[in-house]
PDB file of N, CA and C in Angstrom:
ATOM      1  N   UNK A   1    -103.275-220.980 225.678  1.00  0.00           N
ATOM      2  CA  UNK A   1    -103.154-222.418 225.627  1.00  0.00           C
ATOM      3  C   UNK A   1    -104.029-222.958 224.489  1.00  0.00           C
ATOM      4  N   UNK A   2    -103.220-223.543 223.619  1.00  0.00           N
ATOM      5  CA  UNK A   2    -104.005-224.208 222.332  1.00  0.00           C
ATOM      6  C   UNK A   2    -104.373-226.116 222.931  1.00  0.00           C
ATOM      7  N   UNK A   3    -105.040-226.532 222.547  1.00  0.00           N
ATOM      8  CA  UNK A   3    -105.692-227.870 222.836  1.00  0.00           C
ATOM      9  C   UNK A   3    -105.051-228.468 221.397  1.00  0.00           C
ATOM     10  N   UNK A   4    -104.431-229.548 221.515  1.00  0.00           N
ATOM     11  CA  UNK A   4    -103.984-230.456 220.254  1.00  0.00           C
ATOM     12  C   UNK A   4    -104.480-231.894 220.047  1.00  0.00           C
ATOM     13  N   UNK A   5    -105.211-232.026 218.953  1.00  0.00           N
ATOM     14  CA  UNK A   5    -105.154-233.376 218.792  1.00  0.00           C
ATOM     15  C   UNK A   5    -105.165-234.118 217.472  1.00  0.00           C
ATOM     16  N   UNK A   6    -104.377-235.289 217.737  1.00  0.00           N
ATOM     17  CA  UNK A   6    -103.732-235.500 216.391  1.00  0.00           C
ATOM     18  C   UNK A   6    -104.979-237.213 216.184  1.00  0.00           C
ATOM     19  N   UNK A   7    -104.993-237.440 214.900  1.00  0.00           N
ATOM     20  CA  UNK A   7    -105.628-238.383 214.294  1.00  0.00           C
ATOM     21  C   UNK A   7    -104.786-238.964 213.420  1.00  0.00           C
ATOM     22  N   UNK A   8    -105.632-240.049 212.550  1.00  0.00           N
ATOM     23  CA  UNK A   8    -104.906-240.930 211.377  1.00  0.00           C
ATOM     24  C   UNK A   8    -103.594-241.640 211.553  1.00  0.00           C
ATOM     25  N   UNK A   9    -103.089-242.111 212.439  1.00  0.00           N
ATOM     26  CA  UNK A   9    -102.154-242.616 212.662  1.00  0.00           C
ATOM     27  C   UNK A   9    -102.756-244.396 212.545  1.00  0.00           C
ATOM     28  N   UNK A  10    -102.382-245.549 212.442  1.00  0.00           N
ATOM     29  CA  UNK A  10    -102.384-246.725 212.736  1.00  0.00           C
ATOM     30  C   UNK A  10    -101.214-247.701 211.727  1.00  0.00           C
ATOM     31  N   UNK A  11    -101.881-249.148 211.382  1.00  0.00           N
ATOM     32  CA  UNK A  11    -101.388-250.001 210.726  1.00  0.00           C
ATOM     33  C   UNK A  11    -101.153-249.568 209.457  1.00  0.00           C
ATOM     34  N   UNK A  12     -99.880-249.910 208.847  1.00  0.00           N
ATOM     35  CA  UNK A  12     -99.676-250.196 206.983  1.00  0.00           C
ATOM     36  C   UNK A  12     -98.574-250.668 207.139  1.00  0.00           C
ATOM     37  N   UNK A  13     -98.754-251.153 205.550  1.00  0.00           N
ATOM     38  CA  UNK A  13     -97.611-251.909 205.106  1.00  0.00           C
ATOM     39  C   UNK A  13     -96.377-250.923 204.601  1.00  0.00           C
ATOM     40  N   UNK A  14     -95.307-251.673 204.475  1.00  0.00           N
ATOM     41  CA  UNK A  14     -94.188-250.780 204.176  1.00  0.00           C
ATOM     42  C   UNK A  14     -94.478-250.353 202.955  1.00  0.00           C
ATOM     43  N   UNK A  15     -93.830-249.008 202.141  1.00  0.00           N
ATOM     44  CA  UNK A  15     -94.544-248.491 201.520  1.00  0.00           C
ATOM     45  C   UNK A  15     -95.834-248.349 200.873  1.00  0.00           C
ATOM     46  N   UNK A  16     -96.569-248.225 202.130  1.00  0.00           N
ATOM     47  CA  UNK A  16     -97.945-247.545 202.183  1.00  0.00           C
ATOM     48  C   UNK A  16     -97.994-246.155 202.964  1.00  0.00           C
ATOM     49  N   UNK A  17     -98.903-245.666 202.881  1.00  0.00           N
ATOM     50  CA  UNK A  17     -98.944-244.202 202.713  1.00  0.00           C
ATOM     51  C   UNK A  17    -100.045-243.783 203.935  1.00  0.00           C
ATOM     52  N   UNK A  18     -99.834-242.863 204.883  1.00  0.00           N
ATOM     53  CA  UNK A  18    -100.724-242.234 206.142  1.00  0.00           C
ATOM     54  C   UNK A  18    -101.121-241.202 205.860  1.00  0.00           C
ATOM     55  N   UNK A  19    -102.178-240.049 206.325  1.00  0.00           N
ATOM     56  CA  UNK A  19    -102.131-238.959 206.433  1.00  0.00           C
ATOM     57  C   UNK A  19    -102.230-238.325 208.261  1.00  0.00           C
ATOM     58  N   UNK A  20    -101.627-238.283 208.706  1.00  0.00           N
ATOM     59  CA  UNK A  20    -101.778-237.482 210.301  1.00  0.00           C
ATOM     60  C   UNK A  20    -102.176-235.786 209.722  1.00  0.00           C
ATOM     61  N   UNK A  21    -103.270-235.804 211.066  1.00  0.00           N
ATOM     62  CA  UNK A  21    -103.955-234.481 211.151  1.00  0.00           C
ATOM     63  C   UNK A  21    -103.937-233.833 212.939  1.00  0.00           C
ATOM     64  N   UNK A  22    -103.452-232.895 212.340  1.00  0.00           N
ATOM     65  CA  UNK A  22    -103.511-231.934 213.723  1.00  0.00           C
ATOM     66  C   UNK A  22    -104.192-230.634 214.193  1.00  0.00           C
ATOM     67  N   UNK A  23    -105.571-230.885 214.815  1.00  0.00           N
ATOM     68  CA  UNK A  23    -106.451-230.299 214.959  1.00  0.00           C
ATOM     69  C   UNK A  23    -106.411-229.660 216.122  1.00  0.00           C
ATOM     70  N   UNK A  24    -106.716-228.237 216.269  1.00  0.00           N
ATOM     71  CA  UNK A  24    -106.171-227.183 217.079  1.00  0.00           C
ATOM     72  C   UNK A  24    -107.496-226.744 217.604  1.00  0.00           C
ATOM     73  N   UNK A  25    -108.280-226.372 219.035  1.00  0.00           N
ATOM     74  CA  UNK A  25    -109.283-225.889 219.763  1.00  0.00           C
ATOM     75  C   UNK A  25    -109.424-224.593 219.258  1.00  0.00           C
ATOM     76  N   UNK A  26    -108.326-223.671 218.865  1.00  0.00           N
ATOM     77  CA  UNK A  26    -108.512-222.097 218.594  1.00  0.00           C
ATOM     78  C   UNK A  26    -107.884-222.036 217.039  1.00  0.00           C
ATOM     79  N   UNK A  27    -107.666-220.903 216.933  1.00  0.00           N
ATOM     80  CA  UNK A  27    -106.636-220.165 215.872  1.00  0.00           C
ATOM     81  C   UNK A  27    -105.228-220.670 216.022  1.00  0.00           C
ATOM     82  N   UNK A  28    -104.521-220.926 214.842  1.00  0.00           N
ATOM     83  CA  UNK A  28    -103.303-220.962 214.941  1.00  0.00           C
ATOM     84  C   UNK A  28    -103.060-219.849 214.103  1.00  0.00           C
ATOM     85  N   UNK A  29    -103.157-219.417 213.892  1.00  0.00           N
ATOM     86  CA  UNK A  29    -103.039-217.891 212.649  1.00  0.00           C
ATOM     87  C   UNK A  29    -102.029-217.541 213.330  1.00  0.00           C
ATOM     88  N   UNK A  30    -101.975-217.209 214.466  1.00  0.00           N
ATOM     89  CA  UNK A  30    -100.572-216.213 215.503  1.00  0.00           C
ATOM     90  C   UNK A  30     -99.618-217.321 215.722  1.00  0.00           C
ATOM     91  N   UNK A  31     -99.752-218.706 215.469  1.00  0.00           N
ATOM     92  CA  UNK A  31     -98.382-219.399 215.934  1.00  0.00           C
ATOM     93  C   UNK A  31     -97.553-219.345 214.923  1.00  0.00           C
ATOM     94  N   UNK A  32     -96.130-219.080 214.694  1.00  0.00           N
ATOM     95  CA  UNK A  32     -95.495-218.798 213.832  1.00  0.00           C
ATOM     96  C   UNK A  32     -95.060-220.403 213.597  1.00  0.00           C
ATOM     97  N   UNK A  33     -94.161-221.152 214.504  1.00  0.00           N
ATOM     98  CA  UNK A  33     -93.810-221.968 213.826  1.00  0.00           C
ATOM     99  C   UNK A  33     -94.594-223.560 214.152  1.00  0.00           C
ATOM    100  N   UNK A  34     -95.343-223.956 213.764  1.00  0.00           N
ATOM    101  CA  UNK A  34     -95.581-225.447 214.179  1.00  0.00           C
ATOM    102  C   UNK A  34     -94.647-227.028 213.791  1.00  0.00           C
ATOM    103  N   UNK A  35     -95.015-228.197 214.278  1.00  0.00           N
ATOM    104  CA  UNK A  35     -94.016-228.982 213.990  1.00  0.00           C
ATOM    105  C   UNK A  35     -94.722-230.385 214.272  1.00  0.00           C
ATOM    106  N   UNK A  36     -93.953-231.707 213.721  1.00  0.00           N
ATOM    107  CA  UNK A  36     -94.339-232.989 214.115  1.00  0.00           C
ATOM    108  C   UNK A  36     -92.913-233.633 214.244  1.00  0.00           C
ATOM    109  N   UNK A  37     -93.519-234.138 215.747  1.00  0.00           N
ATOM    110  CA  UNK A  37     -92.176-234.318 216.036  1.00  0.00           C
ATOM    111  C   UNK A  37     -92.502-236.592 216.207  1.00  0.00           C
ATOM    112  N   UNK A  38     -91.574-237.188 216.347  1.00  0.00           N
ATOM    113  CA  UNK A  38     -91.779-238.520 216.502  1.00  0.00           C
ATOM    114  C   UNK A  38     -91.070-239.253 217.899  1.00  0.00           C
ATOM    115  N   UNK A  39     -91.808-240.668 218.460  1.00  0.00           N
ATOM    116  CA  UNK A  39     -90.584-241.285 219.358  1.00  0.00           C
ATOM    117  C   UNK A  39     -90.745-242.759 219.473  1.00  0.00           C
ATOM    118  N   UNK A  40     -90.022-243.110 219.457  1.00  0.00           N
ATOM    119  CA  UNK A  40     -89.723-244.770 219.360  1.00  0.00           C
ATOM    120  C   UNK A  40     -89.228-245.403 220.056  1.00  0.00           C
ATOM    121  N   UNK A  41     -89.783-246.386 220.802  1.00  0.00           N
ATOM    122  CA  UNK A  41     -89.638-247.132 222.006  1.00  0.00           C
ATOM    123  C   UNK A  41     -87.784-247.358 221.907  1.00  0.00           C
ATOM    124  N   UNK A  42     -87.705-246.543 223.160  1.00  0.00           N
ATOM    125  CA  UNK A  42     -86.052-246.413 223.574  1.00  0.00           C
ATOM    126  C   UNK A  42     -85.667-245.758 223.129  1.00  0.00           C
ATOM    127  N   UNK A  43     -86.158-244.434 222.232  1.00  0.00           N
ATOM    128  CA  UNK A  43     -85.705-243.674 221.383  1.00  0.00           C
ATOM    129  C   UNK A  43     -85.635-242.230 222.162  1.00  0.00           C
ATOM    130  N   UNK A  44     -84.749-241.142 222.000  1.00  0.00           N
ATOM    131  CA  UNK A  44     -85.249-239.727 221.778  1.00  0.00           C
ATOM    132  C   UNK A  44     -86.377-239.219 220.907  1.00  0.00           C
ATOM    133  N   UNK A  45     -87.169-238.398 221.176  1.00  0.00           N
ATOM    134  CA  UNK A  45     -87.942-237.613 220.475  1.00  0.00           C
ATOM    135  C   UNK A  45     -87.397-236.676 219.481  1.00  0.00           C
ATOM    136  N   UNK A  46     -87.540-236.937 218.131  1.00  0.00           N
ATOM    137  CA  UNK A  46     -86.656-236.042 216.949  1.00  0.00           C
ATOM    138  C   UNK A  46     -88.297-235.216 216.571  1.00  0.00           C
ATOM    139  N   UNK A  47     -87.550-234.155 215.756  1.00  0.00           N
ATOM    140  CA  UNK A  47     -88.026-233.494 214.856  1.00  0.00           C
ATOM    141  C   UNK A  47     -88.201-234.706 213.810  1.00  0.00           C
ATOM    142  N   UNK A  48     -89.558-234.518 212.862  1.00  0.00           N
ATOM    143  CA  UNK A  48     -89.473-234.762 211.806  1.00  0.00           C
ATOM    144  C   UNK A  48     -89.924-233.756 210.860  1.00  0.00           C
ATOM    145  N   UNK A  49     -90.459-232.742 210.529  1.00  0.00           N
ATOM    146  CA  UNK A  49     -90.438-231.712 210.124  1.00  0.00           C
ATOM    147  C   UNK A  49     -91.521-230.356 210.971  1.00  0.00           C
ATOM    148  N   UNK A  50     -91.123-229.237 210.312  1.00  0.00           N
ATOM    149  CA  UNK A  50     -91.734-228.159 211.103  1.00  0.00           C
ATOM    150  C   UNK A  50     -92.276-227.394 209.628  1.00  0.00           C
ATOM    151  N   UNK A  51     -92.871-226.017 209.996  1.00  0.00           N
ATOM    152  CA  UNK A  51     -93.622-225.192 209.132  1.00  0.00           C
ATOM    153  C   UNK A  51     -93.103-224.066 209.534  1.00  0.00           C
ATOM    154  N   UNK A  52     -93.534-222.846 209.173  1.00  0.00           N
ATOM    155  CA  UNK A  52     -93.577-222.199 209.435  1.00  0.00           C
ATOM    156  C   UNK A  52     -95.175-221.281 209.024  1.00  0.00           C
ATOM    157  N   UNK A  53     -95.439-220.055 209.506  1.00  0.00           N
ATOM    158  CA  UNK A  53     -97.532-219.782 208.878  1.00  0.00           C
ATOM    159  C   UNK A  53     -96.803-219.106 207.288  1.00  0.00           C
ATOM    160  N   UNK A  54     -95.652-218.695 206.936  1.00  0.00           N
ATOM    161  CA  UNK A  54     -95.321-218.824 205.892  1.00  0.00           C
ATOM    162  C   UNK A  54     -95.211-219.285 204.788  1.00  0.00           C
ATOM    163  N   UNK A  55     -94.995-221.086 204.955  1.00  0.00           N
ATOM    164  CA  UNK A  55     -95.224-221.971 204.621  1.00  0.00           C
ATOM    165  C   UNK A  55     -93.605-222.304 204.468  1.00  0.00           C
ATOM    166  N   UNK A  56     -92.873-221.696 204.638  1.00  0.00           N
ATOM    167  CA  UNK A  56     -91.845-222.672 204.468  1.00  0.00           C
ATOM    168  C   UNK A  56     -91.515-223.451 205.446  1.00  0.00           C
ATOM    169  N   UNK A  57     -90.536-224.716 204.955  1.00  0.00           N
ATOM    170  CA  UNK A  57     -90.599-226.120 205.521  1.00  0.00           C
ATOM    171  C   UNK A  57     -89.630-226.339 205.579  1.00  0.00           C
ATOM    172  N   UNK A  58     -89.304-227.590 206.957  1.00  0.00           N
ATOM    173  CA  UNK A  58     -88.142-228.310 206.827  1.00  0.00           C
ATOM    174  C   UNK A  58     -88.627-229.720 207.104  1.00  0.00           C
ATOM    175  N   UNK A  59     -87.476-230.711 206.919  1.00  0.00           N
ATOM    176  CA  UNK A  59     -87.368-231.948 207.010  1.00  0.00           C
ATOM    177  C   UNK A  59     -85.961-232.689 207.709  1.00  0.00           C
ATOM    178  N   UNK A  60     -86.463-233.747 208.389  1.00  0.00           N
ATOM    179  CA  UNK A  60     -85.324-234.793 208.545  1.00  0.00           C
ATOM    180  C   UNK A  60     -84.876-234.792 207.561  1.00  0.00           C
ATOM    181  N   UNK A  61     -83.461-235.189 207.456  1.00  0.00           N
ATOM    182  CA  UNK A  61     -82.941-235.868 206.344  1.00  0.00           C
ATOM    183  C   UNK A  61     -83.635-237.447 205.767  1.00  0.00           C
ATOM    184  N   UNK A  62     -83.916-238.085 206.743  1.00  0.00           N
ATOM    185  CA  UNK A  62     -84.096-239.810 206.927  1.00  0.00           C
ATOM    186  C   UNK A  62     -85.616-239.659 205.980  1.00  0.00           C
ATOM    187  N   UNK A  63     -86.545-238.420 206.244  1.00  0.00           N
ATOM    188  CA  UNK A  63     -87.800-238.921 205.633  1.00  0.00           C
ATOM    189  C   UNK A  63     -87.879-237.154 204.644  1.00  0.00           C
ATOM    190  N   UNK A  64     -87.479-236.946 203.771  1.00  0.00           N
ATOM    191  CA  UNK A  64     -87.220-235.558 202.734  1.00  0.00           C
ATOM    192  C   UNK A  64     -87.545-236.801 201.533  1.00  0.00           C
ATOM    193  N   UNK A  65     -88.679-236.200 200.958  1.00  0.00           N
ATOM    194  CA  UNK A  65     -88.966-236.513 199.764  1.00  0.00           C
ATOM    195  C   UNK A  65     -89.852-237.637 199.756  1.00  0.00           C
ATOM    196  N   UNK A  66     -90.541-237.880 200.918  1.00  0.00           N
ATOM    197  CA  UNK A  66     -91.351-238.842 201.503  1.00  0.00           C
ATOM    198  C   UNK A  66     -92.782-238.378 202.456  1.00  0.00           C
ATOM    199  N   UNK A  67     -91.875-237.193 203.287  1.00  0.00           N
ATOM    200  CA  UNK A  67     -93.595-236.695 203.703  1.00  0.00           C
ATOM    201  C   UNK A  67     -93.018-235.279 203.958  1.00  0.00           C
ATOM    202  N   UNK A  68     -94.611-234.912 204.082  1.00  0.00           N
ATOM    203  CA  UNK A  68     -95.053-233.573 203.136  1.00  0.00           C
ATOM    204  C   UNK A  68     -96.000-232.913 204.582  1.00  0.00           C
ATOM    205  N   UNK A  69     -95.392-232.056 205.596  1.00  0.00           N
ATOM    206  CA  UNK A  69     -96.065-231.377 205.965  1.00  0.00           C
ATOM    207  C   UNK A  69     -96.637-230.011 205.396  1.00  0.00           C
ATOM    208  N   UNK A  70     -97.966-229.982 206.193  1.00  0.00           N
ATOM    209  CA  UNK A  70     -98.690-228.858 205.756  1.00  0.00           C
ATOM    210  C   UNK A  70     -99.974-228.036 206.927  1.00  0.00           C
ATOM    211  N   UNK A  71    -100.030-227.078 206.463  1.00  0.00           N
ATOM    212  CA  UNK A  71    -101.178-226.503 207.531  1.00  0.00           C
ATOM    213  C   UNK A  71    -102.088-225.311 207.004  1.00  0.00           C
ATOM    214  N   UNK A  72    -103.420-226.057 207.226  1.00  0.00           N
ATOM    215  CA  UNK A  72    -104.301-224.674 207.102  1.00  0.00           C
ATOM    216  C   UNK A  72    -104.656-223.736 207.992  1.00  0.00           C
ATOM    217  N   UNK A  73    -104.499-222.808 207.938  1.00  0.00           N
ATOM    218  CA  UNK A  73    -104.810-221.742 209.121  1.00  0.00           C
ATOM    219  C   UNK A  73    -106.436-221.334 209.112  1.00  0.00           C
ATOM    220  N   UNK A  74    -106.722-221.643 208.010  1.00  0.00           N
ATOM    221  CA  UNK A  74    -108.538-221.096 207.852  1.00  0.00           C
ATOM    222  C   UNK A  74    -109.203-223.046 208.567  1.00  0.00           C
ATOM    223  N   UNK A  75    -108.586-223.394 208.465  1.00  0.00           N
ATOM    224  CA  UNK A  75    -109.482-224.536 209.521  1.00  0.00           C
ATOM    225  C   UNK A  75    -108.555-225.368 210.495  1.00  0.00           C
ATOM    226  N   UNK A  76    -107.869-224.084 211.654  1.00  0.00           N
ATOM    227  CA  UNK A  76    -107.077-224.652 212.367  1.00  0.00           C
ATOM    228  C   UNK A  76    -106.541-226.172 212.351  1.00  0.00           C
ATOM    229  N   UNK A  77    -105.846-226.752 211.184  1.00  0.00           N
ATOM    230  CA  UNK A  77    -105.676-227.809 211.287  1.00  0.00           C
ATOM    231  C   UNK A  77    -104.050-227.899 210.850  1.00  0.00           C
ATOM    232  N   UNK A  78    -102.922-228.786 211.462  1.00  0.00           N
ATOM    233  CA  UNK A  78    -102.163-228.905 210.645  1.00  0.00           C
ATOM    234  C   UNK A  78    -101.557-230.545 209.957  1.00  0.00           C
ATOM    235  N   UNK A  79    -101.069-230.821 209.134  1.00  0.00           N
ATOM    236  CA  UNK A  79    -101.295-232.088 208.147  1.00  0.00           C
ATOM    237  C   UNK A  79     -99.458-232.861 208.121  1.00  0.00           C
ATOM    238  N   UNK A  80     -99.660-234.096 207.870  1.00  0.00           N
ATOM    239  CA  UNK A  80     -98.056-234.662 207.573  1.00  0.00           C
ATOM    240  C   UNK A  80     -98.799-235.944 206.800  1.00  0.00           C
ATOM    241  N   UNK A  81     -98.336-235.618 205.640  1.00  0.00           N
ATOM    242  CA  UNK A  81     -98.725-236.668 204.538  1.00  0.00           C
ATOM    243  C   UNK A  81     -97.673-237.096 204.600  1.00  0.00           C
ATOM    244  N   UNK A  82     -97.718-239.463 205.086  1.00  0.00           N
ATOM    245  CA  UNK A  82     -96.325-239.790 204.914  1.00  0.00           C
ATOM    246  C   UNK A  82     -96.511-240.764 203.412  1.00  0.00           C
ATOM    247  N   UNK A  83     -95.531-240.913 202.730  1.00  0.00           N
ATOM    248  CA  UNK A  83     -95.334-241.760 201.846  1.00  0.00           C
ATOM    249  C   UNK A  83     -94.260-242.841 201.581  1.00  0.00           C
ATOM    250  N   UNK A  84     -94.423-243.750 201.295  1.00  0.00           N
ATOM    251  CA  UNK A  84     -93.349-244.686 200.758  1.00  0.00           C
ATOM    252  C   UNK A  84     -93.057-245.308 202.622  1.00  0.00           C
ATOM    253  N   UNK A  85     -93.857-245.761 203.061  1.00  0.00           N
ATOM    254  CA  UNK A  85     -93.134-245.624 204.497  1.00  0.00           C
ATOM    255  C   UNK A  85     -92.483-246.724 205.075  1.00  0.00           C
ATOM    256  N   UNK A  86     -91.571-246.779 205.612  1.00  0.00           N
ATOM    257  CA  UNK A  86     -90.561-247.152 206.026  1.00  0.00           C
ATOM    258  C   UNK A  86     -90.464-248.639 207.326  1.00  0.00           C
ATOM    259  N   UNK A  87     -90.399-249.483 207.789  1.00  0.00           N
ATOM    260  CA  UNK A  87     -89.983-250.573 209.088  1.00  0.00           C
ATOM    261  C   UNK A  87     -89.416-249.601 209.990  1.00  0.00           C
ATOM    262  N   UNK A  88     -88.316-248.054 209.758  1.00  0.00           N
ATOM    263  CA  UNK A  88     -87.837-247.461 210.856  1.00  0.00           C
ATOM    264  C   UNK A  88     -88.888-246.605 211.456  1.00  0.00           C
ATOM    265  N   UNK A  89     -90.254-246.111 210.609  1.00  0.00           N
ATOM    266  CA  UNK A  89     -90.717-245.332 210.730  1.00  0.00           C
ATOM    267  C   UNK A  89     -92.153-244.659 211.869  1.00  0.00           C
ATOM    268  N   UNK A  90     -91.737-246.293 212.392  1.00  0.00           N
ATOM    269  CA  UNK A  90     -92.734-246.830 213.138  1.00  0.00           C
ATOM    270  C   UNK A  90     -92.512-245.809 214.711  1.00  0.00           C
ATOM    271  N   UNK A  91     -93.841-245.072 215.006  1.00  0.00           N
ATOM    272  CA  UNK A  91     -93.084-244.521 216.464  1.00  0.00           C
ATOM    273  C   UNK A  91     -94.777-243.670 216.663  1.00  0.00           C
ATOM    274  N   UNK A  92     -94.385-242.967 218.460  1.00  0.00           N
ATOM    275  CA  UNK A  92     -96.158-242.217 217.955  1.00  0.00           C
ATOM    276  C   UNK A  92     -95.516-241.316 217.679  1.00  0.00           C
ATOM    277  N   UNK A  93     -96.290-240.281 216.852  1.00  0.00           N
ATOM    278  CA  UNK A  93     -96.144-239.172 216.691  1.00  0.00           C
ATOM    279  C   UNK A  93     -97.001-238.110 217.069  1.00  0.00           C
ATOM    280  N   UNK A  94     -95.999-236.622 217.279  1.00  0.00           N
ATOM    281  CA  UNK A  94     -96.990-235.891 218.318  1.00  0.00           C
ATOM    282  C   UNK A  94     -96.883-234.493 217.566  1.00  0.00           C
ATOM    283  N   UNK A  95     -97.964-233.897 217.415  1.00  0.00           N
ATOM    284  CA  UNK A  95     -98.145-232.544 217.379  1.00  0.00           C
ATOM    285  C   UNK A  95     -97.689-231.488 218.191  1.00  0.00           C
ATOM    286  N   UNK A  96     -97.222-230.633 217.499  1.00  0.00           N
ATOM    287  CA  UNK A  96     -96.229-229.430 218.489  1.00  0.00           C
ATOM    288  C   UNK A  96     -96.634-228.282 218.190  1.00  0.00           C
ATOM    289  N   UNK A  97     -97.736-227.520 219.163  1.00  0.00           N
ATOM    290  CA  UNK A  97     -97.251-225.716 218.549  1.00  0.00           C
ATOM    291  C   UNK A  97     -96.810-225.180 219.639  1.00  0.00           C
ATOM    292  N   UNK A  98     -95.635-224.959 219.724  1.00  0.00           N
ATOM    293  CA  UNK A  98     -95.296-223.902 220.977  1.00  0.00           C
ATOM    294  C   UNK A  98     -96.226-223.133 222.011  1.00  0.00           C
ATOM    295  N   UNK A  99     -96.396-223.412 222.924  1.00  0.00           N
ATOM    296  CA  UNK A  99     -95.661-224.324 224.112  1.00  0.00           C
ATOM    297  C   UNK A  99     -96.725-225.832 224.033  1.00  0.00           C
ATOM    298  N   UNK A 100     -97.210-225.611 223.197  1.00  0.00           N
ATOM    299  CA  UNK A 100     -98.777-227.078 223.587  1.00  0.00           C
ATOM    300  C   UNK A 100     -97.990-228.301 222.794  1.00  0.00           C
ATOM    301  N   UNK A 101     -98.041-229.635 223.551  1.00  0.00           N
ATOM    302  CA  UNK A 101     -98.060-229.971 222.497  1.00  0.00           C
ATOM    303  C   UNK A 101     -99.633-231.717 222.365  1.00  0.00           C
ATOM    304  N   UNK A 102     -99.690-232.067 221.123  1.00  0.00           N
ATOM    305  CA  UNK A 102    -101.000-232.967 221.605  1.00  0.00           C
ATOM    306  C   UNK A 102    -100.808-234.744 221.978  1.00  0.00           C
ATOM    307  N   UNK A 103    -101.408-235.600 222.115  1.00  0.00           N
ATOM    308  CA  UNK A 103    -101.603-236.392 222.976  1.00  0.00           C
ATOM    309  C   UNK A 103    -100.753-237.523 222.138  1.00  0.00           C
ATOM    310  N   UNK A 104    -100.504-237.695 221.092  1.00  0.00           N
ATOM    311  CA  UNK A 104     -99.845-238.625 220.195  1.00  0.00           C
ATOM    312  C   UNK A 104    -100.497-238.975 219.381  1.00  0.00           C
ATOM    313  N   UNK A 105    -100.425-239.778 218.734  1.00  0.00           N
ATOM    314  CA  UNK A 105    -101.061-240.722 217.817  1.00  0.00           C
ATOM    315  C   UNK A 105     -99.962-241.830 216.887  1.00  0.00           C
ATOM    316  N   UNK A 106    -100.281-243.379 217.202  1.00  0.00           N
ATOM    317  CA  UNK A 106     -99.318-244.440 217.049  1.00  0.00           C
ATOM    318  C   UNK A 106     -99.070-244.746 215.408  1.00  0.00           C
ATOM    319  N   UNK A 107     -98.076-244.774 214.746  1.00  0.00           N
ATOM    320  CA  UNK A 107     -97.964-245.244 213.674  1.00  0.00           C
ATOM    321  C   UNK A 107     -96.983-246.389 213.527  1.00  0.00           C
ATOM    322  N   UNK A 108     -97.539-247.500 212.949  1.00  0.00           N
ATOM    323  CA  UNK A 108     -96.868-248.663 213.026  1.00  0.00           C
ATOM    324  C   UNK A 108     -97.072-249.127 211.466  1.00  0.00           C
ATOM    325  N   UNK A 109     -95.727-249.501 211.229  1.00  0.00           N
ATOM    326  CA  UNK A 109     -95.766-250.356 209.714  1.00  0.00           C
ATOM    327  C   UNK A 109     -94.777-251.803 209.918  1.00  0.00           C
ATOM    328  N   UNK A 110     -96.136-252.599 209.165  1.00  0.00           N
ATOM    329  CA  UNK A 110     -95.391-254.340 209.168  1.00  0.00           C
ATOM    330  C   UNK A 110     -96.181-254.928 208.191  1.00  0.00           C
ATOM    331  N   UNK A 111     -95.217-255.981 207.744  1.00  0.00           N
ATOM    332  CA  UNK A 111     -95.745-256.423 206.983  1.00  0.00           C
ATOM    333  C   UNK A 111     -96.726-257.514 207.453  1.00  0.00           C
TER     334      UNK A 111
END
């Protein structure tokens, strides 16, 4: 059982820019794939992108070329740099490593 907790989430303006961090109690070195997933009042919970300890990546279509996950394994942490961000984009977002996942953290953009 990994412990998750995510930071940097709050207020900005539409295209303004977040960094969310996802900070892990142990090693993630052995989790193969991690992920950030999002949800929005009345919404399903989507993927918005995943990793792999490889480093390769995927993305929503809706936010590709806008944010930039990432993860260090030498300081159990993993990262989602958002950019250019969006009025849809607004939702909490939650850290995922199989099977854990962490507590949220709210991101809201208005002008």
């Amino acid at each position: 059982q990994v412990q998750l907790v995510e930071s940097g989430g709050g207020l900005v303006q539409p295209g303004g820019s977040l960094r969310l961090s996802c900070a892990a109690s142990e090693s993630i070195f052995s989790i193969y794939a991690m992920g950030w997933y999002r949800q929005a009042p009345g919404k399903q919970r989507e993927l918005v992108a995943s990793i792999i300890s490889g480093g390769k990546t995927n993305y929503l279509d809706s936010v590709k070329g806008r944010f930039t996950i990432s993860r260090d394994n030498a300081k159990n942490t993993m990262y989602l740099q958002m950019n250019s961000l969006k009025p849809e984009d607004p939702a909490v977002y939650y850290c995922n490593a199989p099977p854990d996942w962490g507590q949220g953290t709210q991101v809201t953009v208005s002008a």
